[in-house]
N, C-alpha and C. Protein backbone atom coordinates (compact mmCIF):
# COMPACT_ATOMS: atom_id res chain seq x y z
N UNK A 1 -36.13 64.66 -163.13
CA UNK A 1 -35.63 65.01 -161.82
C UNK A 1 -34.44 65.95 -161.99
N UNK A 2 -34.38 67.02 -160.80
CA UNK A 2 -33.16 67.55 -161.50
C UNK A 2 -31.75 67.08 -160.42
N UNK A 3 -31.00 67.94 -160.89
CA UNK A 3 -29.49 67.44 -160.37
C UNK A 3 -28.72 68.21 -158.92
N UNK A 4 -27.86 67.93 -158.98
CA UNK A 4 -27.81 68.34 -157.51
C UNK A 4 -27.50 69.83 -157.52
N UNK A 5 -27.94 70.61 -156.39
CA UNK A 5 -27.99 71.91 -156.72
C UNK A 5 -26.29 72.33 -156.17
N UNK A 6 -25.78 73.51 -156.92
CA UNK A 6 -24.22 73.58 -156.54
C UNK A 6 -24.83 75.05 -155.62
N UNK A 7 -23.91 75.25 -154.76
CA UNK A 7 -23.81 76.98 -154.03
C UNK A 7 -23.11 77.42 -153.28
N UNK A 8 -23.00 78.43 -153.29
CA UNK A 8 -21.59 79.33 -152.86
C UNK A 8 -21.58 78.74 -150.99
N UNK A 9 -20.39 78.11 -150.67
CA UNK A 9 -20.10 78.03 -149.49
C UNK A 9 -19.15 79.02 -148.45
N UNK A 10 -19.13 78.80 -147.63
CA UNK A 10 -18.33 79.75 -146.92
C UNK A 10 -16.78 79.76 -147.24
N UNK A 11 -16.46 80.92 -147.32
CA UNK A 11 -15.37 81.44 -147.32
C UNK A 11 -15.10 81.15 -149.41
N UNK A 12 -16.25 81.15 -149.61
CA UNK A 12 -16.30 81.11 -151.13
C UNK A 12 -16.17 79.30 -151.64
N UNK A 13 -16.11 78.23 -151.08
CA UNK A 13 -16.30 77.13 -151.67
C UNK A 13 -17.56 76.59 -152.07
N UNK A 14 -17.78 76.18 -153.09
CA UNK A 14 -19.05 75.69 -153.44
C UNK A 14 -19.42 74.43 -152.74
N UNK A 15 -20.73 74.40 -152.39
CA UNK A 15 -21.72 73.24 -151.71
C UNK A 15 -22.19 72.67 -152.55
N UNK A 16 -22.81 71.41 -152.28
CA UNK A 16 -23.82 70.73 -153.25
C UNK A 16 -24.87 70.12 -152.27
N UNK A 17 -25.90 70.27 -152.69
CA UNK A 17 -26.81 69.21 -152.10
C UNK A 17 -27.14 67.87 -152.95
N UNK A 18 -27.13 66.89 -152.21
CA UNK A 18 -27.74 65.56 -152.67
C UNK A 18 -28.99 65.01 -152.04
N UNK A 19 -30.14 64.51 -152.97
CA UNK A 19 -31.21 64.04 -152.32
C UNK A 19 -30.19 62.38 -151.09
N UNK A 20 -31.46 62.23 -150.55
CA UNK A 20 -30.90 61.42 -149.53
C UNK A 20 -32.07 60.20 -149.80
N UNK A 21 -31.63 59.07 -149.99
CA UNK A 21 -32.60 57.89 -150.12
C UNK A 21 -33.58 57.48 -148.47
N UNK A 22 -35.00 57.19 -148.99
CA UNK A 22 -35.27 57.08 -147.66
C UNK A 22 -34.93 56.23 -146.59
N UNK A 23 -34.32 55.29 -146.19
CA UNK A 23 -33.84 54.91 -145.85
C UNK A 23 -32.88 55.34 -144.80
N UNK A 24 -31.78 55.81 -145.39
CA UNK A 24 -30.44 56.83 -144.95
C UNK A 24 -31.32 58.41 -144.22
N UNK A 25 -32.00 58.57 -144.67
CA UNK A 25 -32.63 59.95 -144.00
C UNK A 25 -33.18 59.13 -142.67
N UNK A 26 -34.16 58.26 -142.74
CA UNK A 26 -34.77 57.80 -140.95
C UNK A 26 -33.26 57.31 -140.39
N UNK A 27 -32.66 56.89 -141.06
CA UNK A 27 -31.23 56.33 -140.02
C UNK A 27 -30.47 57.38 -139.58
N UNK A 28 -30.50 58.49 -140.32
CA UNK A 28 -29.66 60.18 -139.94
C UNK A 28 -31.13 60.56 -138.35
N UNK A 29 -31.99 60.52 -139.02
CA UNK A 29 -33.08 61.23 -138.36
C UNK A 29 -32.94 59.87 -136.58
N UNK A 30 -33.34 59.31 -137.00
CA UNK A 30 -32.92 58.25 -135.83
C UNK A 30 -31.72 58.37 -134.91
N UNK A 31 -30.65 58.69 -135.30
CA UNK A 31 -29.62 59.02 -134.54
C UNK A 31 -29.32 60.55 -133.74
N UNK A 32 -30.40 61.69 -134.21
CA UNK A 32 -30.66 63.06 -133.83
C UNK A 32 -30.56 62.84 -132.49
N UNK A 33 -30.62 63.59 -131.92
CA UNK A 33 -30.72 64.10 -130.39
C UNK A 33 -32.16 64.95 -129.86
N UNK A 34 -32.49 65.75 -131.38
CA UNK A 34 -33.77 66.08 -131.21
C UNK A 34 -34.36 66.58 -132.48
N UNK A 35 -35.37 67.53 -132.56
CA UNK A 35 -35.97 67.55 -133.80
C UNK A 35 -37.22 68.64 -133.37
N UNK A 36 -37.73 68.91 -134.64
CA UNK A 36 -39.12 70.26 -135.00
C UNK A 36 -40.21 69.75 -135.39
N UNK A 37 -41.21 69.52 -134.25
CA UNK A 37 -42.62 69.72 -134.82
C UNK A 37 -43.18 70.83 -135.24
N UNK A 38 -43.76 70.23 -136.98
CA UNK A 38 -44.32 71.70 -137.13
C UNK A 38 -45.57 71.34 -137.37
N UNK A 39 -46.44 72.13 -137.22
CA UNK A 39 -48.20 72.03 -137.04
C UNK A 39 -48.58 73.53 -137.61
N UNK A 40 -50.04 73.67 -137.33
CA UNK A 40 -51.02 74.58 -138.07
C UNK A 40 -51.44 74.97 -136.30
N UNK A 41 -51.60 75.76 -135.95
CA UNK A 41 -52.34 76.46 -135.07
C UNK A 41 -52.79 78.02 -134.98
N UNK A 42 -54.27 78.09 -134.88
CA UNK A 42 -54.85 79.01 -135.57
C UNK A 42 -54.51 79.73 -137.12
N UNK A 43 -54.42 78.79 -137.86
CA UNK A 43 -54.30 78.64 -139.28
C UNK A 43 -52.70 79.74 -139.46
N UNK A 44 -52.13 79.40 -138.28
CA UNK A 44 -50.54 79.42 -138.93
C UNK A 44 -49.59 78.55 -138.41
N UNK A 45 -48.54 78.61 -139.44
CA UNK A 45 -47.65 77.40 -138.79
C UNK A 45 -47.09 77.44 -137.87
N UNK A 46 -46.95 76.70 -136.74
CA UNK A 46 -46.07 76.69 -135.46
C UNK A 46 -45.11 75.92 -135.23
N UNK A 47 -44.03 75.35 -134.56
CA UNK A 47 -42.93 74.53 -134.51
C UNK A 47 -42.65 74.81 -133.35
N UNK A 48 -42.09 73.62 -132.58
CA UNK A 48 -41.78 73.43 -131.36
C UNK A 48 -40.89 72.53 -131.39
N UNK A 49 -39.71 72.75 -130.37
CA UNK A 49 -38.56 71.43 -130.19
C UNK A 49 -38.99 70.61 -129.52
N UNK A 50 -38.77 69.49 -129.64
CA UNK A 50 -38.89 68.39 -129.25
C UNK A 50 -38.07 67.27 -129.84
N UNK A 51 -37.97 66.61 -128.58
CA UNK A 51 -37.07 65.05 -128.41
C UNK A 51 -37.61 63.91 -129.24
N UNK A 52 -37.12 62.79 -129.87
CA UNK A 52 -37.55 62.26 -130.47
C UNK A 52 -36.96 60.59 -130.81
N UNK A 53 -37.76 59.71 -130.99
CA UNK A 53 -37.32 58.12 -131.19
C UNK A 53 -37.96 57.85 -132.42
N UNK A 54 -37.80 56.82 -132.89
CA UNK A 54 -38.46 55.76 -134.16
C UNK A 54 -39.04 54.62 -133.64
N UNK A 55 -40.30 54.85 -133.41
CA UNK A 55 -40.92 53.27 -133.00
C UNK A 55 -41.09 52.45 -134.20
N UNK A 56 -42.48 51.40 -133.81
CA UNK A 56 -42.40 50.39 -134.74
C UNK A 56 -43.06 50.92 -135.93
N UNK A 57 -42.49 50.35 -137.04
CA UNK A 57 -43.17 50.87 -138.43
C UNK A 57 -42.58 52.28 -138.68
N UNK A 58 -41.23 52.59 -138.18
CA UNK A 58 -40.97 53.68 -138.23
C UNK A 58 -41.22 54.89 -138.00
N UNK A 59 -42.55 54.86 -137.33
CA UNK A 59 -43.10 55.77 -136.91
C UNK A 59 -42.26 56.85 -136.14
N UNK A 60 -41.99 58.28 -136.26
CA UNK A 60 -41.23 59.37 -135.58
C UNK A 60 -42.51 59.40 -134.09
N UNK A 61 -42.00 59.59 -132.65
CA UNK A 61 -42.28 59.20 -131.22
C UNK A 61 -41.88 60.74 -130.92
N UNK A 62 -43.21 61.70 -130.23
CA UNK A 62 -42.32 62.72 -130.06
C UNK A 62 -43.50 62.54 -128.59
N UNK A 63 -42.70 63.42 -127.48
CA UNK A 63 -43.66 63.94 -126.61
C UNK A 63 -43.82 65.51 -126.29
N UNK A 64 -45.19 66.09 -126.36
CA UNK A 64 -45.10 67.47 -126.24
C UNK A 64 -46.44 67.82 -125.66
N UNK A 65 -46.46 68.98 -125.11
CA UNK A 65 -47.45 69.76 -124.80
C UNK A 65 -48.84 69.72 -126.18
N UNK A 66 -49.86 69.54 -125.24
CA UNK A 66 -50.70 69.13 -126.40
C UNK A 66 -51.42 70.83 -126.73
N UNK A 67 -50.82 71.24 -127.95
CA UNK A 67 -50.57 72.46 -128.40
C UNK A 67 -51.74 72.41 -129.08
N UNK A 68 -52.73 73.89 -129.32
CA UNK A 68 -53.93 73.82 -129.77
C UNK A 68 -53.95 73.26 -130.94
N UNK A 69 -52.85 73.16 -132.27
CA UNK A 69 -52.81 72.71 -133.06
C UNK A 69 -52.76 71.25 -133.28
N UNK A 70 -52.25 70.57 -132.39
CA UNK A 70 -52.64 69.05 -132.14
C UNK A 70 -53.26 68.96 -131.49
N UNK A 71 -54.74 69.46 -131.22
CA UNK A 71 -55.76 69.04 -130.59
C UNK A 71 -56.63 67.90 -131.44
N UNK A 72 -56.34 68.06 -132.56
CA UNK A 72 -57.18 66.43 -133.01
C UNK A 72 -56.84 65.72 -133.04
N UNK A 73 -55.44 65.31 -132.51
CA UNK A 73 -54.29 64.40 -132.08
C UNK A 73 -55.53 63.56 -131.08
N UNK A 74 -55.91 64.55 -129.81
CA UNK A 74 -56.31 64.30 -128.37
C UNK A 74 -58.33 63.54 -128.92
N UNK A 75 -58.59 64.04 -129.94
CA UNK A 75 -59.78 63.31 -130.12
C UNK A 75 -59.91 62.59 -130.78
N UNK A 76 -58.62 61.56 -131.37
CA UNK A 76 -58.46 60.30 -132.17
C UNK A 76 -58.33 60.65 -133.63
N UNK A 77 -58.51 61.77 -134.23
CA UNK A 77 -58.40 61.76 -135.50
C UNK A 77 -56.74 62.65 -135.53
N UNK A 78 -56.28 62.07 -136.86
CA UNK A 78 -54.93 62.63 -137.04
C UNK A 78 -54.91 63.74 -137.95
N UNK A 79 -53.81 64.70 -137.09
CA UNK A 79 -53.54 65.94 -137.77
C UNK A 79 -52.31 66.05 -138.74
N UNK A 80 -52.18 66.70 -139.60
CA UNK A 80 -50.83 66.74 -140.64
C UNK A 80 -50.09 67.44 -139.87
N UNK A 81 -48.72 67.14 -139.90
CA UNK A 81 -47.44 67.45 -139.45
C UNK A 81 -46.20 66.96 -140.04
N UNK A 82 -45.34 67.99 -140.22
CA UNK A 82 -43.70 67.76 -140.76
C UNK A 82 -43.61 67.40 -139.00
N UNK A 83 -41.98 67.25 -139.30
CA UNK A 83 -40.96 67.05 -138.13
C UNK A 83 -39.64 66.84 -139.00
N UNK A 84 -38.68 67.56 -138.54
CA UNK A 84 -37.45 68.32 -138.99
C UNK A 84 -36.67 67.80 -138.09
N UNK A 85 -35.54 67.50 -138.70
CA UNK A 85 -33.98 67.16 -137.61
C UNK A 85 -32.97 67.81 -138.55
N UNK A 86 -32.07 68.00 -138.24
CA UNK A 86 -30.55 67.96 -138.80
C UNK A 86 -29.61 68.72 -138.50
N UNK A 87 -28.44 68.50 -138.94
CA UNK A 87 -26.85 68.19 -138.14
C UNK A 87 -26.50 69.15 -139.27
N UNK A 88 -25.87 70.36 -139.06
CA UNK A 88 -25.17 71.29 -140.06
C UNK A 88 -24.19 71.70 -138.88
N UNK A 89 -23.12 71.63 -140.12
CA UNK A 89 -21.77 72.14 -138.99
C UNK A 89 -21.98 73.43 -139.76
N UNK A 90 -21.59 74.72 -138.42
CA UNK A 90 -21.58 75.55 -138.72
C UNK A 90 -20.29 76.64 -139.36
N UNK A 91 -19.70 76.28 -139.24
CA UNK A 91 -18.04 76.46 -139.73
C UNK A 91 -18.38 76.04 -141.15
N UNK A 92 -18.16 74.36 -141.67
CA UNK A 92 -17.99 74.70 -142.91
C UNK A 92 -19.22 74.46 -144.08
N UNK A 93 -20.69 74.40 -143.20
CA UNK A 93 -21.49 74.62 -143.70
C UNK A 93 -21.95 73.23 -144.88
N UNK A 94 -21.49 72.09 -143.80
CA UNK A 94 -21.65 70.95 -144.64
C UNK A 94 -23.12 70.37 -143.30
N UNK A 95 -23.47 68.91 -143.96
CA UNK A 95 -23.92 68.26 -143.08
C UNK A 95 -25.67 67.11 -144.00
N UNK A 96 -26.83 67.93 -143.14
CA UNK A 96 -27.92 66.83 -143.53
C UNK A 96 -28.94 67.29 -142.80
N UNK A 97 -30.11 67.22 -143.79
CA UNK A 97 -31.32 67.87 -142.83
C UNK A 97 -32.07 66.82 -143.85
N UNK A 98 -33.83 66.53 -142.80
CA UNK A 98 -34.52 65.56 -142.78
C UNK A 98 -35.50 66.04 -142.40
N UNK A 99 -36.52 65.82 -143.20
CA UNK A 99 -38.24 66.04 -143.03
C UNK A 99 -38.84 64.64 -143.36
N UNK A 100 -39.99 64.73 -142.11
CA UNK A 100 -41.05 63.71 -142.11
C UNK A 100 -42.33 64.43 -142.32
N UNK A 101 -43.07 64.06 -143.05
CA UNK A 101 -44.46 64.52 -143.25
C UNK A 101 -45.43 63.33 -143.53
N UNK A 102 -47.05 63.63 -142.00
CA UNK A 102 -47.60 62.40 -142.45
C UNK A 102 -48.41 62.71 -141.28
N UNK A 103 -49.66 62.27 -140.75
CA UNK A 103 -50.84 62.19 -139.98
C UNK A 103 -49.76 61.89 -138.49
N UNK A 104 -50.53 62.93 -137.55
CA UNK A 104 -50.31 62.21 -136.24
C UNK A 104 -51.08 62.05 -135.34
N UNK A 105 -51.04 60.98 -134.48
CA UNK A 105 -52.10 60.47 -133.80
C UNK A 105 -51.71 60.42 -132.35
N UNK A 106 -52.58 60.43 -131.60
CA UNK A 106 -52.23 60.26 -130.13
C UNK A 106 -51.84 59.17 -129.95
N UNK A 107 -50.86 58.13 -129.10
CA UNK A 107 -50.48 57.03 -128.33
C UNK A 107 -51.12 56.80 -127.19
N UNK A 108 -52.63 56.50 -127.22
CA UNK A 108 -53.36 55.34 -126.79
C UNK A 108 -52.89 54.50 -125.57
N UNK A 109 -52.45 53.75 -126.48
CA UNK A 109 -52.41 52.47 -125.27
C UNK A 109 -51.05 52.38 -124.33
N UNK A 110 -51.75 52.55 -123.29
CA UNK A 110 -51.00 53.08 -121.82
C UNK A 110 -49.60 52.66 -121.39
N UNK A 111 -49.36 51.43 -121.84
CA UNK A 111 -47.93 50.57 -121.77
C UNK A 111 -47.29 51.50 -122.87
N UNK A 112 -47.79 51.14 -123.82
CA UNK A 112 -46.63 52.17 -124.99
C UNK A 112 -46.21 53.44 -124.70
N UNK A 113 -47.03 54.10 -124.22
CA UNK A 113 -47.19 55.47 -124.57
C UNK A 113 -46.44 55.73 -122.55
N UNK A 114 -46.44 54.96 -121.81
CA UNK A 114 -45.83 54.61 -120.89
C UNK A 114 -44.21 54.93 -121.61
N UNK A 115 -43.88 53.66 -122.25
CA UNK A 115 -42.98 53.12 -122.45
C UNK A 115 -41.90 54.33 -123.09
N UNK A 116 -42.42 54.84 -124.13
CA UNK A 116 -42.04 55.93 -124.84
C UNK A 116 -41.93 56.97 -124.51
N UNK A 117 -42.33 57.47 -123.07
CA UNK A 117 -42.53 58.66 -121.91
C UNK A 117 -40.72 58.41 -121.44
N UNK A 118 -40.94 57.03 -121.20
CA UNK A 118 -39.70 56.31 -120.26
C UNK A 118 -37.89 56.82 -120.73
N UNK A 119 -38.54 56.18 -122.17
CA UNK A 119 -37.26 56.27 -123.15
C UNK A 119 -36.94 57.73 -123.82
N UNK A 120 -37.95 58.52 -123.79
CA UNK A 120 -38.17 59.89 -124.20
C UNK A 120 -37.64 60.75 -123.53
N UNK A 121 -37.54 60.43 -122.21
CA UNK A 121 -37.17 61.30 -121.11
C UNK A 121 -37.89 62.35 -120.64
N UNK A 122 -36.90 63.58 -119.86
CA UNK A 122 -37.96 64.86 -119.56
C UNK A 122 -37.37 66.01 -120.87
N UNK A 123 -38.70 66.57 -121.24
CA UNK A 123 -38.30 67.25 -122.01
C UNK A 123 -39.29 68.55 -121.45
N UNK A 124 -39.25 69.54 -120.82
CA UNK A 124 -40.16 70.55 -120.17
C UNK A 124 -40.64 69.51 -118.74
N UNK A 125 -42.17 69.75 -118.68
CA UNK A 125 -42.73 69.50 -117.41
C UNK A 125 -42.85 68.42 -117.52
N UNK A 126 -42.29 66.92 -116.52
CA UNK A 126 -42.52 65.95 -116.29
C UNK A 126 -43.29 65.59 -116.23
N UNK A 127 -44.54 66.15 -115.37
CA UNK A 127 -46.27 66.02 -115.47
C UNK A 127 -47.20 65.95 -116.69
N UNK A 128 -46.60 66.64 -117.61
CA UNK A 128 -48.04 67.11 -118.12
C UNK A 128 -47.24 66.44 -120.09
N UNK A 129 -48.10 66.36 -121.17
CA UNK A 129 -47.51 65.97 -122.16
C UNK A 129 -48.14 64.91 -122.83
N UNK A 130 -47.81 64.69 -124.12
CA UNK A 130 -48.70 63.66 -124.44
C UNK A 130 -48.13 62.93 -125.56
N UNK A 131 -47.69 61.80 -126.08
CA UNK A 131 -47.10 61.33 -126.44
C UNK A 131 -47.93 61.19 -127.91
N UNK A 132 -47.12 61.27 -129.12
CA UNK A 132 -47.58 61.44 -130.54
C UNK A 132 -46.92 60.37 -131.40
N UNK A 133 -47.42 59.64 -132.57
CA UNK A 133 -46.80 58.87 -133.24
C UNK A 133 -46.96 59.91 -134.60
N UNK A 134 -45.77 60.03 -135.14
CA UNK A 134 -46.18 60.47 -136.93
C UNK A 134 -45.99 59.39 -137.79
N UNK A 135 -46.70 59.09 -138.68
CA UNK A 135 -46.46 58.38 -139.69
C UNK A 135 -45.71 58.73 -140.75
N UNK A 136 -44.41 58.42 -141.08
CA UNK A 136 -43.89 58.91 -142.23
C UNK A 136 -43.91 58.93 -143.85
N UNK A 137 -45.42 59.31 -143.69
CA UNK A 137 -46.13 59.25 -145.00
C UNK A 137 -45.14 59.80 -146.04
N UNK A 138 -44.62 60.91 -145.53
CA UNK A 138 -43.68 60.74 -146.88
C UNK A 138 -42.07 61.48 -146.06
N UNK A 139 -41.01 61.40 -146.51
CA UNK A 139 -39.75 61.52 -145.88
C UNK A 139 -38.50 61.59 -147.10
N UNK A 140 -38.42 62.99 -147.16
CA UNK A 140 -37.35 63.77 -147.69
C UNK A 140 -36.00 64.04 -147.30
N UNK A 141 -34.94 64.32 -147.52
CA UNK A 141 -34.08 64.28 -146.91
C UNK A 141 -32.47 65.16 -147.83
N UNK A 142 -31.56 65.78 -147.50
CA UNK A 142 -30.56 66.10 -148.34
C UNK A 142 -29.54 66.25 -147.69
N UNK A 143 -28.35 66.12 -148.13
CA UNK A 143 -26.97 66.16 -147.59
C UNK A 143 -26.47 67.38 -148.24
N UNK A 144 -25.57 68.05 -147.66
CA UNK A 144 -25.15 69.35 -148.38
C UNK A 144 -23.36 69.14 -147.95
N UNK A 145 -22.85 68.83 -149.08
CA UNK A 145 -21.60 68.15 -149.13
C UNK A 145 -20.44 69.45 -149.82
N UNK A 146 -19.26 69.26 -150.00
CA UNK A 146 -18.16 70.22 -150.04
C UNK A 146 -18.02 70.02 -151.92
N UNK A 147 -18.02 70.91 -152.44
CA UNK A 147 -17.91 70.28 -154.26
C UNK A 147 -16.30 70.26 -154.06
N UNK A 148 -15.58 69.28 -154.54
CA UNK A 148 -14.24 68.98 -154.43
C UNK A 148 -13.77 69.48 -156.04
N UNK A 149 -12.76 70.52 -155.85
CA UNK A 149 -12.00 71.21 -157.20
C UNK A 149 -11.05 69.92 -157.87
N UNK A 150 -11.21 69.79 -158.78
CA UNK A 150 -10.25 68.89 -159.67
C UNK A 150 -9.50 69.33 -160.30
C-alpha cells in the first residue's frame, strides 16, 4: 500500500492526503448536505446533484429524476453507480471527499420510498422523481490535511 501522498498547498504549504477508514467516510458522507450521482448514460458518464440520507444497511437514499441512465433502476435490475460528497474549504484547501460505488435499485415499497421522499425533501420538481437505494459495495474515502513543519 502506499503512503500518504504530500502536495503543494496554497500559498505554497504542503497537503497530505490520508486514506479514510470505512467507517469515518459513511459518518463524513452521512453528515453532507448533499452529494453526486454519477451514472453511464448513452455510454458516457453523467452526474447530477442530489440530496442524500443513509438508510438501513447503510445504504446511500438519493431522490432524482429517473435519468436515461438509471433506467434499469425503473425495471428492477440494478445499475452501477459512484455517489460523491465532500467538504473542501476553499481558502486553505484542507478537508474530505467520499465515494460510494455499488448497484442501485429502485425503492419499491411505497411506505419507504414514501418515507424517504418525506425526509429527503424537495429537491427540483416535487411531482415527479424516484427514489434510489445504492449499496455501498465498496466506499473510499480521503482527508487532505495541512503537513505541519517541525
Amino acid at each position: 500500500m502506499r503512503g500518504p501522498e504530500l502536495s503543494p498547498g496554497y500559498g505554497g504549504a504542503a497537503r497530505r492526503t490520508v486514506p479514510l477508514e470505512r467507517a469515518e467516510a459513511l459518518r463524513l458522507l452521512a453528515a453532507a448536505p448533499f452529494g453526486r450521482i454519477v451514472f453511464t448514460a448513452d455510454a458516457l458518464p453523467a452526474v447530477r446533484p442530489v440530496n442524500h440520507l443513509i438508510g438501513a444497511g447503510g445504504q446511500v437514499i438519493v431522490r432524482t429524476q429517473p435519468f436515461a441512465g438509471l433506467a434499469r433502476t425503473a425495471l428492477g435490475r440494478p445499475a452501477i453507480v459512484a455517489y460523491h460528497a465532500d467538504e473542501i474549504d476553499p481558502v486553505r484547501r484542507i478537508g474530505w471527499s467520499v465515494l460510494v460505488t455499488g448497484p442501485a435499485r429502485l425503492v419499491t415499497a411505497a411506505e419507504l420510498a414514501a418515507e424517504y421522499t418525506r425526509r429527503l425533501g424537495l429537491w427540483g420538481d416535487p411531482d415527479s422523481g424516484v427514489v434510489i437505494g445504492i449499496e455501498p459495495t465498496l466506499v473510499t474515502g480521503t482527508r487532505l490535511i495541512e503537513e505541519i513543519a517541525v
